[in-house]
C-alpha atoms as a PDB file:
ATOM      1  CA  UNK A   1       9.527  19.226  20.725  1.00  0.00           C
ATOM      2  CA  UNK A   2       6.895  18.192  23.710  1.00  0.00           C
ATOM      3  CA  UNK A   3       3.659  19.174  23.111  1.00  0.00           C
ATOM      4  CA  UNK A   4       0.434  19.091  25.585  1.00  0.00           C
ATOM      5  CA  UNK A   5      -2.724  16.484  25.407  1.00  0.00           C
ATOM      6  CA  UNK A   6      -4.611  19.376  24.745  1.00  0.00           C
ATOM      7  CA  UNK A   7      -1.929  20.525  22.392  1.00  0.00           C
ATOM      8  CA  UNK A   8      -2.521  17.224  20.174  1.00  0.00           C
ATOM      9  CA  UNK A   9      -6.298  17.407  20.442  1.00  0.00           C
ATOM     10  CA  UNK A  10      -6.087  20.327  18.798  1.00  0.00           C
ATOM     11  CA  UNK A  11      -3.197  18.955  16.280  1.00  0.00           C
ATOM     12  CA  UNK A  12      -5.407  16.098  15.236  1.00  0.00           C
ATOM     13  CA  UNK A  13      -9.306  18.473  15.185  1.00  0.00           C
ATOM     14  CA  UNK A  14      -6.851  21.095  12.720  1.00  0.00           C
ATOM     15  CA  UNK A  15      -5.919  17.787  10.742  1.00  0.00           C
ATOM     16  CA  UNK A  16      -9.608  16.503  10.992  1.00  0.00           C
ATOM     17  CA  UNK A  17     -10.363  19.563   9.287  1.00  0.00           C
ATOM     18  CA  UNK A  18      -7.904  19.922   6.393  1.00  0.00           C
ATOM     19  CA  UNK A  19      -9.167  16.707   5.486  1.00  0.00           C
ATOM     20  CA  UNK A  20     -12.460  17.946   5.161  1.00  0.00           C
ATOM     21  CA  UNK A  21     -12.284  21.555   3.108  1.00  0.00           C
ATOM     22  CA  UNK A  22      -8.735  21.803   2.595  1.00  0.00           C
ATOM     23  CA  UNK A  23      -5.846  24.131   4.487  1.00  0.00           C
ATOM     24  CA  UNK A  24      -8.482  27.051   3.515  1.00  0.00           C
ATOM     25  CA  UNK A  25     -10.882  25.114   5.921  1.00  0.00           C
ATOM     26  CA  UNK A  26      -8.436  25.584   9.090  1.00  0.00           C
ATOM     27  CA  UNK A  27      -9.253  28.472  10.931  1.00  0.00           C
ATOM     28  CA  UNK A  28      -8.718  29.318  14.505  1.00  0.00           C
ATOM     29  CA  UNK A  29     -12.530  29.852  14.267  1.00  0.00           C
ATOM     30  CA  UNK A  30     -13.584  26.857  13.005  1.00  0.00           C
ATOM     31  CA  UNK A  31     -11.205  25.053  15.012  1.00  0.00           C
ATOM     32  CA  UNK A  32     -12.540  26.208  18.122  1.00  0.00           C
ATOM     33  CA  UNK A  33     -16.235  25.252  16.931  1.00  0.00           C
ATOM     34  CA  UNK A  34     -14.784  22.207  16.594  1.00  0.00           C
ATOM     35  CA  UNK A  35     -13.019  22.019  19.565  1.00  0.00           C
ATOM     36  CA  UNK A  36     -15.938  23.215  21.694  1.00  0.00           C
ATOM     37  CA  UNK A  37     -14.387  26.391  23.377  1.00  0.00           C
ATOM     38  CA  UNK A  38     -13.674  29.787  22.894  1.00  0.00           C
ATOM     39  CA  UNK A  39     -11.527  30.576  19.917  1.00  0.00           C
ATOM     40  CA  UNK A  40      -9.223  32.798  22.701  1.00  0.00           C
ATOM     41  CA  UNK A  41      -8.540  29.699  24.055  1.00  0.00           C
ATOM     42  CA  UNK A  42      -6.946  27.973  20.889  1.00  0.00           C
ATOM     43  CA  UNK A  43      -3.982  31.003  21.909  1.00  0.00           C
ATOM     44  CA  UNK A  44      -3.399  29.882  24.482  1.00  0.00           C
ATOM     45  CA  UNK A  45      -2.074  27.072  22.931  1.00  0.00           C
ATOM     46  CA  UNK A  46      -1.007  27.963  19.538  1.00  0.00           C
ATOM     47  CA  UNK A  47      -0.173  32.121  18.309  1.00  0.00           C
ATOM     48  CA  UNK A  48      -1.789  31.715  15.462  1.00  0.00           C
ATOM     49  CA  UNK A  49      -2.679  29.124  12.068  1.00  0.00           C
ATOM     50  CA  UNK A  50       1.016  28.902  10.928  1.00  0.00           C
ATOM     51  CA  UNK A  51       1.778  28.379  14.597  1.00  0.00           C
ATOM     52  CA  UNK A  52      -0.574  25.375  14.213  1.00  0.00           C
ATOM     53  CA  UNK A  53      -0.005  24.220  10.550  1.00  0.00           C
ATOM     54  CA  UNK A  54       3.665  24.323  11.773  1.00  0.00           C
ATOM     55  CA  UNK A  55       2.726  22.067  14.471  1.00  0.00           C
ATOM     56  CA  UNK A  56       0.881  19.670  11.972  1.00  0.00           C
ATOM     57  CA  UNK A  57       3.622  18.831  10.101  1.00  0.00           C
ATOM     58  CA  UNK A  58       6.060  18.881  13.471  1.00  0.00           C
ATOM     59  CA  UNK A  59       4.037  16.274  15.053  1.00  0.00           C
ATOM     60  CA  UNK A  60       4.161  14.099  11.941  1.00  0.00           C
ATOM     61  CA  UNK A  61       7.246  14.660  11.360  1.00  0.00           C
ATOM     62  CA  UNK A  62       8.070  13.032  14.955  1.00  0.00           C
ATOM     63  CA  UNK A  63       6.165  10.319  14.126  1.00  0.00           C
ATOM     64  CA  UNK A  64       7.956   9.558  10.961  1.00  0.00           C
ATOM     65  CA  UNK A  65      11.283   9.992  12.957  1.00  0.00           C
ATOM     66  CA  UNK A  66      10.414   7.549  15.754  1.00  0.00           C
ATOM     67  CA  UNK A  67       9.246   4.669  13.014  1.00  0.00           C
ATOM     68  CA  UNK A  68      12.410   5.201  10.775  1.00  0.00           C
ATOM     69  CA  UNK A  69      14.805   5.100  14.434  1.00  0.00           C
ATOM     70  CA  UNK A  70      12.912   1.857  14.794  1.00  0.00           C
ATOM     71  CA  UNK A  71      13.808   0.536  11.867  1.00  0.00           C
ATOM     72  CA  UNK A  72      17.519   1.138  12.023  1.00  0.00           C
ATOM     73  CA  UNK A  73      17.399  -0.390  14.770  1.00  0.00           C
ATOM     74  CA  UNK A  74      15.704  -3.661  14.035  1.00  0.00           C
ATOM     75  CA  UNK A  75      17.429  -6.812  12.845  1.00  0.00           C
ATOM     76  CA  UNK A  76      15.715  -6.704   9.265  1.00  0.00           C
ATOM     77  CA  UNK A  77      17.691  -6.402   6.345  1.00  0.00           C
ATOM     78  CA  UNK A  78      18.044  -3.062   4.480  1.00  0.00           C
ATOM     79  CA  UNK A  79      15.672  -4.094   1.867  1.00  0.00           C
ATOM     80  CA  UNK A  80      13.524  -5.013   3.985  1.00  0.00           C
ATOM     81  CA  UNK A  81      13.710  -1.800   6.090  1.00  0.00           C
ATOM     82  CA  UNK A  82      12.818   0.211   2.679  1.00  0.00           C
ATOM     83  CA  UNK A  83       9.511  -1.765   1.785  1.00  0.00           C
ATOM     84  CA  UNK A  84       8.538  -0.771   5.599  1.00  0.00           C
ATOM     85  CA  UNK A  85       8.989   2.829   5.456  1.00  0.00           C
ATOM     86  CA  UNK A  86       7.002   2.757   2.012  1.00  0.00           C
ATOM     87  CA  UNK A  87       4.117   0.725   3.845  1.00  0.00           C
ATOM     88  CA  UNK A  88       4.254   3.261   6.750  1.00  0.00           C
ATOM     89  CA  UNK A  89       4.004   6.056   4.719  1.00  0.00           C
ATOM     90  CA  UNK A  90       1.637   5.007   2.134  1.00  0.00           C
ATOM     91  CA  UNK A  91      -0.797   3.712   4.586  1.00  0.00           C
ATOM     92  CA  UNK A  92      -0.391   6.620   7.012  1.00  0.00           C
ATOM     93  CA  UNK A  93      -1.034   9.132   4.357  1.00  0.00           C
ATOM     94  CA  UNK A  94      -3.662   7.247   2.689  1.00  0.00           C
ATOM     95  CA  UNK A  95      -5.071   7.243   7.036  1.00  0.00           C
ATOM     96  CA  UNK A  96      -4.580  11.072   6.805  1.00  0.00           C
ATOM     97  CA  UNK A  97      -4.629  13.027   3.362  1.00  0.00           C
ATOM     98  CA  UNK A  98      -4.395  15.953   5.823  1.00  0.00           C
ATOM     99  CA  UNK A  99      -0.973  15.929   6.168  1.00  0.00           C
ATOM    100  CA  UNK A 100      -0.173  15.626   2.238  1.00  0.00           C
ATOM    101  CA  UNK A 101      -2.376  18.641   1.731  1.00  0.00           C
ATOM    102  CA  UNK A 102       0.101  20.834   4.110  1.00  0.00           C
ATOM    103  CA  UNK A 103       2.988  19.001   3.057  1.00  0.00           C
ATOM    104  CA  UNK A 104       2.397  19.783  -0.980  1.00  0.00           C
ATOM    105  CA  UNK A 105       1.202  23.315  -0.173  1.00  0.00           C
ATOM    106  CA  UNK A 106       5.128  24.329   0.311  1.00  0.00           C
ATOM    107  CA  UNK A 107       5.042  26.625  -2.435  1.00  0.00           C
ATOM    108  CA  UNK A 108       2.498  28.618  -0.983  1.00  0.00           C
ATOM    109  CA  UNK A 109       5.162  28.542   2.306  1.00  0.00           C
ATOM    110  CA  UNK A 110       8.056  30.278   0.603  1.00  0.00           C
ATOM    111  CA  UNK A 111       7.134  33.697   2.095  1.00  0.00           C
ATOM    112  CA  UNK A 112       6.134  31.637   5.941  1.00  0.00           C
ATOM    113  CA  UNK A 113       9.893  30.430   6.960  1.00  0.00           C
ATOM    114  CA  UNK A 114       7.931  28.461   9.734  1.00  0.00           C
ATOM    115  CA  UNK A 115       6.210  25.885   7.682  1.00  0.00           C
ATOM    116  CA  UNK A 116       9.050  25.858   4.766  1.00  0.00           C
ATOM    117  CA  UNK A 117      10.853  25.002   7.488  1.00  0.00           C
ATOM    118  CA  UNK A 118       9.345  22.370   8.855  1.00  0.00           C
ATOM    119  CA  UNK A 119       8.697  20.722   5.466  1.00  0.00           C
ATOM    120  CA  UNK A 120      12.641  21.277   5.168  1.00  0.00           C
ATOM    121  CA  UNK A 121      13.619  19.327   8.676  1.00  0.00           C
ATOM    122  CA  UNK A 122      11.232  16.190   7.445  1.00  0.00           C
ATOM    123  CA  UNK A 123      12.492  15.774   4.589  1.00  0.00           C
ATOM    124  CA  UNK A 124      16.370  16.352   5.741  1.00  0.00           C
ATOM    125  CA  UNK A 125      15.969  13.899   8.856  1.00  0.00           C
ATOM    126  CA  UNK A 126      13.910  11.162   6.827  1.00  0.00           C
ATOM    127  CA  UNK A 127      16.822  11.480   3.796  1.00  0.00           C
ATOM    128  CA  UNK A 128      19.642  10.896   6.549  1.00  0.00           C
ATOM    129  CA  UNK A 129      17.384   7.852   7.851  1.00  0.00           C
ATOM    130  CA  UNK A 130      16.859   6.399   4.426  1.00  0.00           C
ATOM    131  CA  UNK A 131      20.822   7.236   3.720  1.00  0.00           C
ATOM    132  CA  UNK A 132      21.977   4.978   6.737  1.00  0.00           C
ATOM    133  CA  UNK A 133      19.326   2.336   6.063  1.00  0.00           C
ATOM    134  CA  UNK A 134      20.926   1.762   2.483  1.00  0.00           C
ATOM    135  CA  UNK A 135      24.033   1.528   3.898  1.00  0.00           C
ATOM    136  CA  UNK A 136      22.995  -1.266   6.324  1.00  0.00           C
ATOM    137  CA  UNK A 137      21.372  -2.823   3.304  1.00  0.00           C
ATOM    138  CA  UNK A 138      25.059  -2.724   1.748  1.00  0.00           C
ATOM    139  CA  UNK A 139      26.976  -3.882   4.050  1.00  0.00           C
ATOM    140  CA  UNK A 140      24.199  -7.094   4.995  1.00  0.00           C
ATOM    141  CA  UNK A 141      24.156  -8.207   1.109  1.00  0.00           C
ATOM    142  CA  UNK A 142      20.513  -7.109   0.143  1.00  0.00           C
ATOM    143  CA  UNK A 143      21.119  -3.958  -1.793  1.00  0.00           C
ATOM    144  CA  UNK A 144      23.212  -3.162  -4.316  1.00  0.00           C
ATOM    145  CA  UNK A 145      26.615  -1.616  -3.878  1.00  0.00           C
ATOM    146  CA  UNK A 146      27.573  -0.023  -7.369  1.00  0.00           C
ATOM    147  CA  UNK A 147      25.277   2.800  -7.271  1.00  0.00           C
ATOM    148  CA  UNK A 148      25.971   5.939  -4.790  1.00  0.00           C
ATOM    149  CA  UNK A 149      23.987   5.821  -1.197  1.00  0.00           C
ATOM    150  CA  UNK A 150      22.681   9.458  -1.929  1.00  0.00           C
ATOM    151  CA  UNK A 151      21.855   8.813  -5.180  1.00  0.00           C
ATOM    152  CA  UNK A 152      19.502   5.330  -3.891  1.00  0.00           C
ATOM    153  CA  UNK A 153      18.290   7.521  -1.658  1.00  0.00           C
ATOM    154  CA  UNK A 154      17.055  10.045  -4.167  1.00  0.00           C
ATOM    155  CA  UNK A 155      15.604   7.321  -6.068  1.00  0.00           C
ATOM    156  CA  UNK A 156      13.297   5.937  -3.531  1.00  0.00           C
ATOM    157  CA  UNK A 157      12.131   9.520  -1.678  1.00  0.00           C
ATOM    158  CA  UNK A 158      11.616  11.130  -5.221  1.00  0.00           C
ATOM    159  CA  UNK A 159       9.619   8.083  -7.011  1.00  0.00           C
ATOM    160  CA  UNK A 160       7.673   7.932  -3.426  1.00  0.00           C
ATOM    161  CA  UNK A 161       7.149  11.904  -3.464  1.00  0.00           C
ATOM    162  CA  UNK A 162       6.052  11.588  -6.836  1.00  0.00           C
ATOM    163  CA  UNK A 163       3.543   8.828  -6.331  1.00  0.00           C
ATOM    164  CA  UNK A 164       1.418  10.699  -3.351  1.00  0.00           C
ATOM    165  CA  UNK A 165       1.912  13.884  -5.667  1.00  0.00           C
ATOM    166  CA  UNK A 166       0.126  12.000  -8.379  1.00  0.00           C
ATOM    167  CA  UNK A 167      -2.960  10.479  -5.682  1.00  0.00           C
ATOM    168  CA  UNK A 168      -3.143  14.398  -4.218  1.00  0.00           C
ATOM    169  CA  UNK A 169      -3.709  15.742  -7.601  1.00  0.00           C
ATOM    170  CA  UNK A 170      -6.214  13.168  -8.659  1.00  0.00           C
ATOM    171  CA  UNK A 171      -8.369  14.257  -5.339  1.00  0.00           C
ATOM    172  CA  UNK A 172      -7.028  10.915  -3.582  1.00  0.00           C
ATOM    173  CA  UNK A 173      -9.443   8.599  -5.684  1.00  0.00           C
ATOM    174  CA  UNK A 174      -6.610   6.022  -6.183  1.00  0.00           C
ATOM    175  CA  UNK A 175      -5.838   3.286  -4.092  1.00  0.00           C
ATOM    176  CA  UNK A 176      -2.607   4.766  -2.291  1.00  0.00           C
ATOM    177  CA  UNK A 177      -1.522   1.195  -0.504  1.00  0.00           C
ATOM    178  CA  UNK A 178      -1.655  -0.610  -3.875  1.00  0.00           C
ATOM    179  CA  UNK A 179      -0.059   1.947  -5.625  1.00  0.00           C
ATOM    180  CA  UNK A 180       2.621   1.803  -2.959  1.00  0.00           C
ATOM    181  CA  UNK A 181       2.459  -2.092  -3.292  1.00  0.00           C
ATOM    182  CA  UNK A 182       3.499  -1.586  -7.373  1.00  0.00           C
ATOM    183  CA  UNK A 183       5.749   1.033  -6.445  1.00  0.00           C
ATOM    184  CA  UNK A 184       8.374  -1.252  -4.383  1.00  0.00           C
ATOM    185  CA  UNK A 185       7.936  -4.228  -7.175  1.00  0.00           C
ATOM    186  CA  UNK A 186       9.686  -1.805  -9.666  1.00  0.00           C
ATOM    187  CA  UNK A 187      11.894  -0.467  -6.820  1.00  0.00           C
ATOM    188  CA  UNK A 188      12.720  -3.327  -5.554  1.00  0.00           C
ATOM    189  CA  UNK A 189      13.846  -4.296  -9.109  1.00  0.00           C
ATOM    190  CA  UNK A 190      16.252  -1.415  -9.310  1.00  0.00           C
ATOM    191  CA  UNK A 191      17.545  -1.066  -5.516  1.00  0.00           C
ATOM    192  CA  UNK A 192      18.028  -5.294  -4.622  1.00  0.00           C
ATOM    193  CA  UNK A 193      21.542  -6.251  -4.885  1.00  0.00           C
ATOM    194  CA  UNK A 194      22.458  -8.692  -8.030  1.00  0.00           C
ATOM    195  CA  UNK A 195      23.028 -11.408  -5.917  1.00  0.00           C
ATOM    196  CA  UNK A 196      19.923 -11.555  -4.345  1.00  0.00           C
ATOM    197  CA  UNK A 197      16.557 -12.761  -5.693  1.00  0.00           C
ATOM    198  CA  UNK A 198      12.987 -11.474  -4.998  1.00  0.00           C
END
């Protein structure tokens, strides 16, 4: 999905503000305070908050996309590949907490198909992306072959989720890039092939 300049200006002032009070803080009122015009002309652009919360995690989610497409593509080994999506993510949550707050609020989407939705397509497309990077890192040498792709793949999304779950619920106080940093040594542990050495 395209969206406008004006579009993402009002993207990142919504994520600007759920980093300040919370989702609760996002209103199409506040956001046009913010903003600096009329709050009629926020629908122009958007129907409503889901419209815009959906948008939130759409734009991230097209940022994640584009990195992990980048680093399919590159020349780096599969293990490799994994400790970059991990330094990506950490440090581009721990740059905007916004977008775990919307991200870990699912359960409050189950009755907004919009936003469960969106949630859903991020997580499906970065799965498929971390799938096919483990199975470059098989076939180059650099991760191990005797446990199932999926199953890798499970490994290293659901220790990540569970990490930034753990740093949301402690009001972000802890160092997310170092945690990420002792995250991979343990990964890294598990995931590198036998025949390779850290």
């Amino acid at each position: 999905m395209e969206y406008t300049s004006r579009q993402i200006e009002i993207i990142n002032a919504a994520t600007e503000l759920i980093n300040q009070g919370g989702i609760q803080q996002l209103t199409t009122k506040a956001l046009a305070e913010k903003m600096g015009f009329s709050e009629p002309a926020i629908y122009r652009h958007f129907k409503n908050k889901t419209d815009i919360l959906s948008s939130v995690l759409n734009y991230f989610g097209m940022g994640l996309k584009t990195k992990m497409t980048e680093l399919i593509q590159s020349e780096d080994t599969g293990i490799e590949k994994l400790k970059q999506i991990i330094d990506f993510q950490f440090e581009h949550f721990s740059n905007h907490p916004a977008i775990v707050m919307v991200i870990f609020a699912e359960t409050s989407f189950q009755y907004e198909e919009k936003l469960s939705s969106a949630v859903h397509k991020i997580l499906t497309n970065k799965k498929e992306r971390v799938v096919n990077i483990i199975q470059q890192g098989q076939k180059d040498g650099s991760i191990r072959m005797d446990i199932d792709t999926k199953q890798l793949a499970t490994i290293f999304m659901g220790s990540m989720r569970f990490t930034i779950l753990q740093w949301r619920l402690n009001q972000y106080k802890s160092d997310l890039i170092k945690e990420g940093d002792l995250l991979w040594k343990s990964l890294e542990k598990l995931i590198l092939s036998p025949n390779k050495t850290i």
